[in-house]
N, C-alpha and C. Protein backbone atom coordinates (compact mmCIF):
# COMPACT_ATOMS: atom_id res chain seq x y z
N UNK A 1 -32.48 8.24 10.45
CA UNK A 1 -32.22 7.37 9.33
C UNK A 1 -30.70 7.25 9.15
N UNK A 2 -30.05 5.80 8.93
CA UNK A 2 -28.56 5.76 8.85
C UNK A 2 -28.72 5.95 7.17
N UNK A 3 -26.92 6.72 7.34
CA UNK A 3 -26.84 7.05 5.84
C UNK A 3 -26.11 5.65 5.33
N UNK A 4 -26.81 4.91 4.28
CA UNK A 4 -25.99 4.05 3.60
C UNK A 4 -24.49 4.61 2.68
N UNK A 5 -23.09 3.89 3.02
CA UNK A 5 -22.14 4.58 1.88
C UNK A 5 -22.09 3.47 0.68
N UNK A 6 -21.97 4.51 -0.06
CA UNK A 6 -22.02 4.02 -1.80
C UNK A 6 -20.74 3.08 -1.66
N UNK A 7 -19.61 3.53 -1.49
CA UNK A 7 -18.73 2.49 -1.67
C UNK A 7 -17.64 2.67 -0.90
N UNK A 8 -16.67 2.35 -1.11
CA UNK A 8 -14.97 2.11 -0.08
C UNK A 8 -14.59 3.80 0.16
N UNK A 9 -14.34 4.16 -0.80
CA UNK A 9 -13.47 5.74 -0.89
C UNK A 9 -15.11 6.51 -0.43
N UNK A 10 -15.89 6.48 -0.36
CA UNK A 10 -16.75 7.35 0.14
C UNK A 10 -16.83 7.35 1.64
N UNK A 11 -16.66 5.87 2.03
CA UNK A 11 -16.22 5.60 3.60
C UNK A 11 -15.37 6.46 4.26
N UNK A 12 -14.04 5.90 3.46
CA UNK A 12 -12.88 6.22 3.43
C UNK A 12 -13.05 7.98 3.74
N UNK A 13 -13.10 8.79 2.67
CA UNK A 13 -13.25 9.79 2.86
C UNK A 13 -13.72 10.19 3.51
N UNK A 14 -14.76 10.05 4.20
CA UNK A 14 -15.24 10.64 6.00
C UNK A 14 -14.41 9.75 7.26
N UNK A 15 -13.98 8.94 6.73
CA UNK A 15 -13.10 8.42 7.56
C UNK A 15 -11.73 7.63 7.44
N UNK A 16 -10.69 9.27 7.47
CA UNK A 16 -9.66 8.56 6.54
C UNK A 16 -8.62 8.22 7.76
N UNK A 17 -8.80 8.14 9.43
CA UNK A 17 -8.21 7.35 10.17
C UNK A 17 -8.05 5.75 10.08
N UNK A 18 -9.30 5.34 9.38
CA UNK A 18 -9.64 3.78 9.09
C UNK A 18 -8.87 3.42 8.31
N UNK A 19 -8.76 4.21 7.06
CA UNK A 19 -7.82 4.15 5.96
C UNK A 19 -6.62 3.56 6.13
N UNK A 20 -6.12 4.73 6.80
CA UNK A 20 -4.30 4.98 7.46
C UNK A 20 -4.35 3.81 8.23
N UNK A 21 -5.34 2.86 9.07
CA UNK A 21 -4.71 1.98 9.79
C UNK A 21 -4.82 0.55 9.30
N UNK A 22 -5.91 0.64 8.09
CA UNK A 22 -5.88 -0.50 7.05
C UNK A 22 -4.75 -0.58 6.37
N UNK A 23 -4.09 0.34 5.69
CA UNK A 23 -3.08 0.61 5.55
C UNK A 23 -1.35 0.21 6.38
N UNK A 24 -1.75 0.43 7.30
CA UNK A 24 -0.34 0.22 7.70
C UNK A 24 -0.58 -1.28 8.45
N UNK A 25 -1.96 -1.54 8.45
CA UNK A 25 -1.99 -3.08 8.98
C UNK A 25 -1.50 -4.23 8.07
N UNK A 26 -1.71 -3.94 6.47
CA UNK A 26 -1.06 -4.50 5.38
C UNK A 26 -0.21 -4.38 5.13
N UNK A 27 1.05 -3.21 5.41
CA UNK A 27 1.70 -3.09 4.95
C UNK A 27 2.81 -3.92 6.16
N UNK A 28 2.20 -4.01 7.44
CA UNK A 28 2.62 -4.68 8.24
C UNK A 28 2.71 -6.12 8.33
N UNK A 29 1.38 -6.68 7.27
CA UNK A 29 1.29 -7.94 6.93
C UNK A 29 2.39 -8.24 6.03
N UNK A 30 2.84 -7.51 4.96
CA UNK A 30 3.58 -7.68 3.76
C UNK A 30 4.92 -7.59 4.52
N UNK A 31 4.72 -7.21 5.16
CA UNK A 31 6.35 -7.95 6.15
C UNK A 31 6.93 -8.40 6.86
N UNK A 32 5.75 -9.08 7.32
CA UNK A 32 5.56 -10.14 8.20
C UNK A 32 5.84 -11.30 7.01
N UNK A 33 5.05 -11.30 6.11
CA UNK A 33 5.30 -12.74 4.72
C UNK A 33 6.77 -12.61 4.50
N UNK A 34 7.01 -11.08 3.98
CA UNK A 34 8.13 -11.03 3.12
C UNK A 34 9.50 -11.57 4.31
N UNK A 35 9.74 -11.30 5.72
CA UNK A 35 10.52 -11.61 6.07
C UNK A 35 10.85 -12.74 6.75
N UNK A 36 9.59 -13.31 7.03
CA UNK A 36 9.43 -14.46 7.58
C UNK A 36 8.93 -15.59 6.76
N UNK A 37 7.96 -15.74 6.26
CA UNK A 37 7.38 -16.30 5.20
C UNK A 37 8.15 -16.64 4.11
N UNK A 38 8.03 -15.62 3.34
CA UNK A 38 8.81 -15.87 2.41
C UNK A 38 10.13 -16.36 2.35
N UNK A 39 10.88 -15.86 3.31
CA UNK A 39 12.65 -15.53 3.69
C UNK A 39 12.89 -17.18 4.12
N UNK A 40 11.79 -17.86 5.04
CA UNK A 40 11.96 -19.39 5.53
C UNK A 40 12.00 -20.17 4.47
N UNK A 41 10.74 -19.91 3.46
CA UNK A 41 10.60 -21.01 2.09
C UNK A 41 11.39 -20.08 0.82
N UNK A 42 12.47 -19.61 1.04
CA UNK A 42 12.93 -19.23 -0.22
C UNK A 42 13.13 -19.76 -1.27
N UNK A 43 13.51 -20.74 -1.14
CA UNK A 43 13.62 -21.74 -2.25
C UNK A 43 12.04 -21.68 -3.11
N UNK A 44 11.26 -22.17 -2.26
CA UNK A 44 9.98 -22.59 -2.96
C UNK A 44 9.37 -21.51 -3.37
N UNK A 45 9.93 -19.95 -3.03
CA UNK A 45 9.25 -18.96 -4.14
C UNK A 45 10.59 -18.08 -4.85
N UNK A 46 11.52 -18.71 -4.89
CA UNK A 46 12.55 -18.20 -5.56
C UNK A 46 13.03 -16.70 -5.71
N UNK A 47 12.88 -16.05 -4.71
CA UNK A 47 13.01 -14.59 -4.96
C UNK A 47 14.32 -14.61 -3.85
N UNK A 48 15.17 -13.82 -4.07
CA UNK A 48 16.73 -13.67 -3.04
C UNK A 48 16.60 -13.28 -1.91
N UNK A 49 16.93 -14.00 -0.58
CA UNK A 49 16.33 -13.58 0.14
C UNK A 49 16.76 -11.91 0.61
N UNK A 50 17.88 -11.53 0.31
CA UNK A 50 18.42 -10.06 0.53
C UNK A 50 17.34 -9.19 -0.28
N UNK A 51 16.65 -9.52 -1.29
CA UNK A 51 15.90 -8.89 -1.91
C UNK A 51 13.99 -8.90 -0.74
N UNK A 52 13.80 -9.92 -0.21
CA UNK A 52 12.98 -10.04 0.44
C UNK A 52 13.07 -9.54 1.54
N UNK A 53 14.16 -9.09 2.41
CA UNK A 53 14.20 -8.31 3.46
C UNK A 53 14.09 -6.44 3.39
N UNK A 54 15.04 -6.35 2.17
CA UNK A 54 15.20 -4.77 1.60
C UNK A 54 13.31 -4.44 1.42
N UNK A 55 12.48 -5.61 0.56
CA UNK A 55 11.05 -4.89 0.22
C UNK A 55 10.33 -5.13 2.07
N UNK A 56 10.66 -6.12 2.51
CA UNK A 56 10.42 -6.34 4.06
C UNK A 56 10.52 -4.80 4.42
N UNK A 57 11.81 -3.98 4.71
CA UNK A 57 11.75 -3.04 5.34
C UNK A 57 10.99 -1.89 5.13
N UNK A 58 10.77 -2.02 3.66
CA UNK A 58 10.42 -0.63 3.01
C UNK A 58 8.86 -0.97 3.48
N UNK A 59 8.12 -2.09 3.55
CA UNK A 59 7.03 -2.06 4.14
C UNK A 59 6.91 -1.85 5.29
N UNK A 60 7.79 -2.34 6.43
CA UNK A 60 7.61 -1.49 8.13
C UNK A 60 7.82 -0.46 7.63
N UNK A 61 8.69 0.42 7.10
CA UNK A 61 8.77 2.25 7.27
C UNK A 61 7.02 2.80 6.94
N UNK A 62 6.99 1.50 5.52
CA UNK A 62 5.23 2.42 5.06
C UNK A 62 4.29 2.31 6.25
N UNK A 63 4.59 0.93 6.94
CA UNK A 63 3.37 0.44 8.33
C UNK A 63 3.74 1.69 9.34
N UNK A 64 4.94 2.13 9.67
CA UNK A 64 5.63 2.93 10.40
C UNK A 64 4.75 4.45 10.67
N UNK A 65 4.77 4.51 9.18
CA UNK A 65 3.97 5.90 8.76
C UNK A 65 2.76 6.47 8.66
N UNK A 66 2.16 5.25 8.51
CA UNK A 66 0.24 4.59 8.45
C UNK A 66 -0.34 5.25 9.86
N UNK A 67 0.56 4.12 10.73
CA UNK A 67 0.50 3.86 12.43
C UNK A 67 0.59 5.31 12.93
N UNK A 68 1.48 6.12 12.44
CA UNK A 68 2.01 7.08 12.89
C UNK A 68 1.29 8.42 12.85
N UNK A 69 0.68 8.28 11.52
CA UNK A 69 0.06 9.49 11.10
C UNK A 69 -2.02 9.44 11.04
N UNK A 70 -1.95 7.86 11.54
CA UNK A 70 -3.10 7.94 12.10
C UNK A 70 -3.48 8.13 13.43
N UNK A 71 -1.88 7.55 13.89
CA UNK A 71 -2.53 8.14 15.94
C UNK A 71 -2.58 9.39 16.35
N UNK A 72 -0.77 9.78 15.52
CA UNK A 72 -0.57 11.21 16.36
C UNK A 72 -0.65 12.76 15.37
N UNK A 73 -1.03 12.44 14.36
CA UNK A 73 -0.97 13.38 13.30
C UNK A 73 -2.63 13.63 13.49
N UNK A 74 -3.05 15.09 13.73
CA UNK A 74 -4.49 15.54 13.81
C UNK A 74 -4.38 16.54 13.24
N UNK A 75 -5.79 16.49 12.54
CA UNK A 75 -6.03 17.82 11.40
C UNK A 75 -6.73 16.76 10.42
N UNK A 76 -6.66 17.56 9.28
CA UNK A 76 -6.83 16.83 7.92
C UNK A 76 -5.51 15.92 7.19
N UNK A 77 -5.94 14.98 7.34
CA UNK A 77 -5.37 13.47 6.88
C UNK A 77 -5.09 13.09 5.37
N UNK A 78 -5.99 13.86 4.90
CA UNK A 78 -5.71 13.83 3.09
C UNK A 78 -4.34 13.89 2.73
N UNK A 79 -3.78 14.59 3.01
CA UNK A 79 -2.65 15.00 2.71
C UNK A 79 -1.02 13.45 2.89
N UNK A 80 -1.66 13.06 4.02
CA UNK A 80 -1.12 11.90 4.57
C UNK A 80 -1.29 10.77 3.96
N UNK A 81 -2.56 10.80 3.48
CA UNK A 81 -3.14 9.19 2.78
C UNK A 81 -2.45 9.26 1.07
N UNK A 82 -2.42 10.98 0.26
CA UNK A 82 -2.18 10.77 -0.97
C UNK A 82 -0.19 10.55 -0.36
N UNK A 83 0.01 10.76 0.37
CA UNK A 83 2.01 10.34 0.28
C UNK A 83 1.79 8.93 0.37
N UNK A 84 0.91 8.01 1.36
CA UNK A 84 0.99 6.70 1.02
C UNK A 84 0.72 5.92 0.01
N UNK A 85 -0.25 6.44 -0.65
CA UNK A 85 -1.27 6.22 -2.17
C UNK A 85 0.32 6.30 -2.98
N UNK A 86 0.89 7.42 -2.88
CA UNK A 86 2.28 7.28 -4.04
C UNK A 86 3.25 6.05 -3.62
N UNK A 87 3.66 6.35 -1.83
CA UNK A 87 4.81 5.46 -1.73
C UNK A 87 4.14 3.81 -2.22
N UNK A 88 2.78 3.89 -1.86
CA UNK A 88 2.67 2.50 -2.07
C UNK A 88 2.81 1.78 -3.75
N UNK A 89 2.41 3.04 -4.47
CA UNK A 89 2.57 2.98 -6.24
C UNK A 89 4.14 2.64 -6.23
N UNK A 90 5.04 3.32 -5.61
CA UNK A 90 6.41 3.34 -5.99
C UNK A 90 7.03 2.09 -5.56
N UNK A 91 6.40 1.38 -4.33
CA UNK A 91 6.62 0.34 -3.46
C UNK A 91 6.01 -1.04 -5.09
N UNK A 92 4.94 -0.82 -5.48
CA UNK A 92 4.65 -1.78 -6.74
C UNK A 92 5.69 -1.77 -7.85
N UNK A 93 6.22 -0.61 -8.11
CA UNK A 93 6.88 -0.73 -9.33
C UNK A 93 8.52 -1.09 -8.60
N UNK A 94 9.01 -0.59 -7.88
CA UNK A 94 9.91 -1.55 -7.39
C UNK A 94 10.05 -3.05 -7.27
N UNK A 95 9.01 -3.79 -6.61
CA UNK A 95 8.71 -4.88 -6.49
C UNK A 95 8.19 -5.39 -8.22
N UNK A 96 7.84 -4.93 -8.90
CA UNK A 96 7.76 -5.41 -10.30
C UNK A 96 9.25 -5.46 -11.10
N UNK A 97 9.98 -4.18 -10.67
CA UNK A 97 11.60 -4.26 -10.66
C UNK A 97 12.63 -6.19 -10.43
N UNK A 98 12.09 -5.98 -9.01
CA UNK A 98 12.65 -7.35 -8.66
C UNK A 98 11.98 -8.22 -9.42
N UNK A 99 10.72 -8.24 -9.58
CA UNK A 99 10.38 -9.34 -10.34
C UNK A 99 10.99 -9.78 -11.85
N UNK A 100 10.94 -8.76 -12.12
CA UNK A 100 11.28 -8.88 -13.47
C UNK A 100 12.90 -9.21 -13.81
N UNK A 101 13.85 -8.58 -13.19
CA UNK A 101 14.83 -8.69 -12.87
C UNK A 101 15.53 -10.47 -12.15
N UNK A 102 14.79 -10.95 -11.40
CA UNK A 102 14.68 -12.43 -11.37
C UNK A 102 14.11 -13.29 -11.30
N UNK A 103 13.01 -12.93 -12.91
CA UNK A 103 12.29 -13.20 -13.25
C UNK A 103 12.30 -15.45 -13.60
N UNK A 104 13.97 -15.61 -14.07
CA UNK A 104 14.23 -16.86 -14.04
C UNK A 104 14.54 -17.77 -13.07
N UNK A 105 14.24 -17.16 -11.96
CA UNK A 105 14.61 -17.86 -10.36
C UNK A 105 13.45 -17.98 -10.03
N UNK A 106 12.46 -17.15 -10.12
CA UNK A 106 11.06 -17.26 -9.40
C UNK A 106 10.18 -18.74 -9.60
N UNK A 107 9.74 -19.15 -9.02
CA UNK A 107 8.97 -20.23 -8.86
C UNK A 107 7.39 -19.64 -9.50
N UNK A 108 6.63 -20.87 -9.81
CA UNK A 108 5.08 -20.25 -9.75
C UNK A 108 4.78 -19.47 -8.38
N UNK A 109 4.93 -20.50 -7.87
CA UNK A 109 4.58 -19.89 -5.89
C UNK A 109 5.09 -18.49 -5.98
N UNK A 110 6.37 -18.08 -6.24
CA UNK A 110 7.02 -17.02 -6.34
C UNK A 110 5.79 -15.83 -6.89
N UNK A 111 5.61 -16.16 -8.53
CA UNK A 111 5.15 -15.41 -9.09
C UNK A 111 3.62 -15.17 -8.55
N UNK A 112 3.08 -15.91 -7.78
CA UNK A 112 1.94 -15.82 -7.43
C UNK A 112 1.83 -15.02 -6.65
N UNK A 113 2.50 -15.09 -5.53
CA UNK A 113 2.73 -14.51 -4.22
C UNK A 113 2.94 -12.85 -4.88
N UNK A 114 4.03 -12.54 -5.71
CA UNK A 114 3.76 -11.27 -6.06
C UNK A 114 2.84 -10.43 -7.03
N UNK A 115 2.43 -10.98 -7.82
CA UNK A 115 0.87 -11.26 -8.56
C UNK A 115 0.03 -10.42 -7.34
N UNK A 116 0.13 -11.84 -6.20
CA UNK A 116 -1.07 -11.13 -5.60
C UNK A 116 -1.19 -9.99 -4.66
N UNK A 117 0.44 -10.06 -4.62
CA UNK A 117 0.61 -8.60 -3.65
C UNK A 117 0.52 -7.11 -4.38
N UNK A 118 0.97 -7.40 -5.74
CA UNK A 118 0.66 -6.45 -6.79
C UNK A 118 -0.76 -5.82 -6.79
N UNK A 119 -1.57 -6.56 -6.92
CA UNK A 119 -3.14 -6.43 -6.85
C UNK A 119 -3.95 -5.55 -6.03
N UNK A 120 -3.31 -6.78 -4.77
CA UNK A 120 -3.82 -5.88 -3.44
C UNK A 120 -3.65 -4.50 -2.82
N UNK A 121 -2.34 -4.15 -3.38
CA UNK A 121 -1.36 -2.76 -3.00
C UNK A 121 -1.98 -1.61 -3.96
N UNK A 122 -1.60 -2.52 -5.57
CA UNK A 122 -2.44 -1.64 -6.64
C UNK A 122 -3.96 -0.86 -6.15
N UNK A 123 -4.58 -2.40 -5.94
CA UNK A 123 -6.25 -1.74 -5.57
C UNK A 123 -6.45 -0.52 -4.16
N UNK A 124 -5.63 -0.89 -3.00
CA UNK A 124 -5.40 -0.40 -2.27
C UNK A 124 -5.26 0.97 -2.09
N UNK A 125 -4.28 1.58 -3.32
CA UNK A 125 -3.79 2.95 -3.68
C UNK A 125 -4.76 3.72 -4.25
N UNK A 126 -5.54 2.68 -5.19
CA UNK A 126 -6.55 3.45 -5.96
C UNK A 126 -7.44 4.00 -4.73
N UNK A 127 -7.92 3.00 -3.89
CA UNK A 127 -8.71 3.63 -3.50
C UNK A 127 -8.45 4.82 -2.36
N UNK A 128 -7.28 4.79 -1.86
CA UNK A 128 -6.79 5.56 -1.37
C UNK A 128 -6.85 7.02 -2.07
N UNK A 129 -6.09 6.80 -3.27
CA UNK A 129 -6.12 8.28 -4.40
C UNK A 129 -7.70 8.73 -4.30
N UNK A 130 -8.83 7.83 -4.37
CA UNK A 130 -10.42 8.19 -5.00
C UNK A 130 -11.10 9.00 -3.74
N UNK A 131 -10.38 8.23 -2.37
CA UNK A 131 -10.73 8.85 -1.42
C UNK A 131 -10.31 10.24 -0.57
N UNK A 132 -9.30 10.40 -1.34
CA UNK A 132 -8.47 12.21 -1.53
C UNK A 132 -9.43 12.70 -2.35
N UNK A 133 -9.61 12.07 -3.47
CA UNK A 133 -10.56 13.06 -4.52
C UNK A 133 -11.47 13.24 -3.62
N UNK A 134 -12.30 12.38 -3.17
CA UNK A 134 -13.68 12.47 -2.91
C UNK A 134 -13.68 13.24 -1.94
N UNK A 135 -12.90 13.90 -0.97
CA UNK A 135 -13.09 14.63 0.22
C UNK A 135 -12.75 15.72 0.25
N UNK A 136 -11.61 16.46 -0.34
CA UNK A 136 -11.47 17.30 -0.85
C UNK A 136 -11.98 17.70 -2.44
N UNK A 137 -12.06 17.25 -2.62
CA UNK A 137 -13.15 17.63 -4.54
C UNK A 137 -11.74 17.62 -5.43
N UNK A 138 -12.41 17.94 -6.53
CA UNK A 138 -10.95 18.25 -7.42
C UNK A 138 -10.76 19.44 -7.47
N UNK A 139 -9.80 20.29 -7.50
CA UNK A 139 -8.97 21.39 -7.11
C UNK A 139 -8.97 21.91 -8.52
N UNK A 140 -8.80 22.86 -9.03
CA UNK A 140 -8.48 23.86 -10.61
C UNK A 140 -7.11 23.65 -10.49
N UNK A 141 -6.59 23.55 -11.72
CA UNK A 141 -5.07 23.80 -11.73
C UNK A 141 -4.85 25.30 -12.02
N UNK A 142 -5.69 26.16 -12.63
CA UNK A 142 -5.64 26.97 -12.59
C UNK A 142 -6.80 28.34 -11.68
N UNK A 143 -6.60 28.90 -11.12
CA UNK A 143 -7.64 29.98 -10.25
C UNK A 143 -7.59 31.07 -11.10
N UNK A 144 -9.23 31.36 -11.71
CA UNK A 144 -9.66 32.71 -12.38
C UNK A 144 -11.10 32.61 -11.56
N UNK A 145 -10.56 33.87 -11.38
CA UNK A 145 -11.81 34.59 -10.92
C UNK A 145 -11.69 35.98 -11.54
């Protein structure tokens, strides 16, 4: 009998190589837009393009790390997926940084485009974080025995 999975992070958690390479496949996408994409039609989403290359890079290092720690990194992976789960949180609030910051240059297109990258990264992390929980359990902050 195949076991049906309940949902993403339950996957995930028995299989957190899939994770790491979903992961760095997006994050590879997001800079592919941001440096090319975006950087060609700057105008039409109003964000600088020096600002679009700097979040460009910081997404190859995250794709860098995905790629990296899903091919050649063996053992338990948890550990690997919650540093991306953060960088990718820290990677949102940066990019909400820029936004906000030129916030009067941005185009709709602009704001959309990061809207929706917000979303995707956001949802992304969560499930990343749910799928640490779920495989390792939750831990005591404190040990009495």
């Amino acid at each position: 009998m195949i076991n049906k999975v309940k949902s993403l992070p339950d996957y995930f958690s028995v299989n957190p190589k899939v994770l790491l390479l979903i992961d760095g496949t997006g994050a590879l996408l997001t800079a592919f837009f941001l440096a090319v994409i975006l950087a060609r039609f700057q105008k039409a989403f109003g964000m600088p393009i020096d600002t679009l290359y700097f979040l460009s890079a910081i997404a190859c290092g995250y794709s860098f790390y995905s790629f990296f720690c899903s091919y050649f990194l063996t053992g338990n992976k948890q550990n690997q997926i919650r540093i991306i789960a953060f960088a990718n949180i820290a990677y949102c609030c940066i990019t909400i940084g820029f936004v906000l910051y030129f916030r009067e240059r941005l185009t709709v297109l602009g704001w959309s485009y990061f809207l929706l990258e917000f979303i995707i990264i956001s949802c992304l992390a969560s499930i990343e974080l749910t799928a640490v929980k779920k495989s390792v359990g939750v831990r005591p902050l404190l040990r009495t025995e």
